[in-house]
Protein backbone atom coordinates (compact mmCIF):
# COMPACT_ATOMS: atom_id res chain seq x y z
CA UNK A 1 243.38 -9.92 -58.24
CA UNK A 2 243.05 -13.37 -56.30
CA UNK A 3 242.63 -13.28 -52.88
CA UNK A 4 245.49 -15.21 -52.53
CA UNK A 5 247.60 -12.02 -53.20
CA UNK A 6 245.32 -9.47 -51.86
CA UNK A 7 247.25 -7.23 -49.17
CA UNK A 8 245.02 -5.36 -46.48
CA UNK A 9 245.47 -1.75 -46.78
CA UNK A 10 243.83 -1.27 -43.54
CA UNK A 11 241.83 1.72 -44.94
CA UNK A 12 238.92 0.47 -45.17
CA UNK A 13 236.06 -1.63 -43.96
CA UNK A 14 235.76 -4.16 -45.80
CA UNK A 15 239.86 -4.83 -45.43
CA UNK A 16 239.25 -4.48 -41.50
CA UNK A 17 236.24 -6.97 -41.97
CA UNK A 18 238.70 -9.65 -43.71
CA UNK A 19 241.63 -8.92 -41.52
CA UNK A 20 239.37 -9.69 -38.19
CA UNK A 21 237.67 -12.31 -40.04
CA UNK A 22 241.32 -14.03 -40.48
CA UNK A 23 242.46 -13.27 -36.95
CA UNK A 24 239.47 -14.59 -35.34
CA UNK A 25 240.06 -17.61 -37.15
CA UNK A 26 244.19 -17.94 -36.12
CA UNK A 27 245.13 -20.05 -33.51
CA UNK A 28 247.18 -18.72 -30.66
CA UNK A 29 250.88 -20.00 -30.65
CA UNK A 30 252.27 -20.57 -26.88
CA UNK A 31 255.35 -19.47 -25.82
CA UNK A 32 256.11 -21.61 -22.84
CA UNK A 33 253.46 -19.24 -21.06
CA UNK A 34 249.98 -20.60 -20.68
CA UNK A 35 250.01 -19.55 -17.19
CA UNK A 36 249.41 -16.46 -18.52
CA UNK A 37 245.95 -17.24 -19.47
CA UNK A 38 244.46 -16.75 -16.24
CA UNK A 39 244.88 -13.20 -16.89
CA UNK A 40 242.76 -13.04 -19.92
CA UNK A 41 240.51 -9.85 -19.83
CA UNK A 42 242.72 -8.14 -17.15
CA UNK A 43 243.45 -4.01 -17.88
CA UNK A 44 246.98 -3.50 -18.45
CA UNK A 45 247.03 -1.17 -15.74
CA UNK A 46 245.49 -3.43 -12.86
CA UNK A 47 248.80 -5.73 -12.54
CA UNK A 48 250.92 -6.34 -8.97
CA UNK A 49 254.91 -6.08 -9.97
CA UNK A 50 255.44 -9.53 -8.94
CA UNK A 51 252.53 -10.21 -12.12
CA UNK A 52 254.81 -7.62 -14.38
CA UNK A 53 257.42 -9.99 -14.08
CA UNK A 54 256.07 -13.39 -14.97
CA UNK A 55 255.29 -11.92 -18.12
CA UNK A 56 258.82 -10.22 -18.27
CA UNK A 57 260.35 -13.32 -17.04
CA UNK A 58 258.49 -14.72 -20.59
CA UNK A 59 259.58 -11.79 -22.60
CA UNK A 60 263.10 -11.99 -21.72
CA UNK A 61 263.97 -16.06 -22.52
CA UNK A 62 262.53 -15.69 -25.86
CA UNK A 63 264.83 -14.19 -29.12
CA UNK A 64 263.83 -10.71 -29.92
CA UNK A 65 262.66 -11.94 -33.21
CA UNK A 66 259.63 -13.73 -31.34
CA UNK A 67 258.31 -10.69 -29.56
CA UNK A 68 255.84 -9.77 -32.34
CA UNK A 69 254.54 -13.36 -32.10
CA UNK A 70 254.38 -13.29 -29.01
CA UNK A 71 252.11 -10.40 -28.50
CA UNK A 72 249.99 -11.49 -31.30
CA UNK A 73 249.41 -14.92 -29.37
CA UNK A 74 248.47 -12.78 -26.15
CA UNK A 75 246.71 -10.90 -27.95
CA UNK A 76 244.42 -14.08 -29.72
CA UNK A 77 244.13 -14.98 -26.17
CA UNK A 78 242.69 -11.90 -24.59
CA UNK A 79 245.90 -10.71 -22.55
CA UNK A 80 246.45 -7.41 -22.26
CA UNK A 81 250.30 -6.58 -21.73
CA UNK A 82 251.40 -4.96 -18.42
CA UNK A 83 251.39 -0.89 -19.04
CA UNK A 84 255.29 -0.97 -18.23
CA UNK A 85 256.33 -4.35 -20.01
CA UNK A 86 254.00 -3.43 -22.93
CA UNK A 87 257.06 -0.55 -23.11
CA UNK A 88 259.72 -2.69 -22.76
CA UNK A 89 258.24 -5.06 -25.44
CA UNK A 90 257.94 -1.41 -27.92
CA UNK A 91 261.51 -0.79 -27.36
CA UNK A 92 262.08 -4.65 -28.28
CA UNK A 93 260.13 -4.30 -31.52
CA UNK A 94 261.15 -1.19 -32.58
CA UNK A 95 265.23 -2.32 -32.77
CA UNK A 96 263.79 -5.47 -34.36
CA UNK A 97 262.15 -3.31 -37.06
CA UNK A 98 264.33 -0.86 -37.52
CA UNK A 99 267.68 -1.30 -35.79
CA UNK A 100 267.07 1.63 -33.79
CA UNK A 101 267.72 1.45 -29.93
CA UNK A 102 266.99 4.16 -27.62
CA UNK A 103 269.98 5.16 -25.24
């Protein structure tokens, strides 16, 4: 099998070694958010509310279907999502995925 067509089971090491290896090398994608940045390393539970909602005011001008990029680019970047927007952002994904919305 090339490694073209090789899919990471995410098992084992060496597929956790690859997948990191391949993240590490992907470049961030910006959302109309790099003031974000300054809140690289930050724990998601050391925000103010007025910081929860710069990155809700982010989350909610984009289409749903650019959440999961979204949080990959934060992620690339060393932002950790807000404890209560990282929620709002699961509910996002998990319609996305599955078409399922939680009343």
């Amino acid at each position: 099998m090339s490694k073209e067509n090789f899919v990471c089971c995410g098992q084992h090491a060496v597929c956790e070694r690859e997948s990191f290896l391949a993240a590490a090398a992907e470049k961030p994608e910006y959302f109309d958010d790099e003031e974000l940045d300054r809140f690289a390393g930050r724990p998601a539970d050391a925000y103010t509310s007025a910081e929860e909602d710069e990155f809700r005011e982010v989350l909610y001008t984009m289409f749903p279907t650019e959440v999961e990029d979204w949080t990959r680019s934060l992620d690339l970047r060393g932002i950790y999502l807000p404890a209560a927007v990282k929620d709002e952002v699961m509910l996002i994904l998990t319609e996305q995925r599955y078409g399922v919305r939680n009343a």
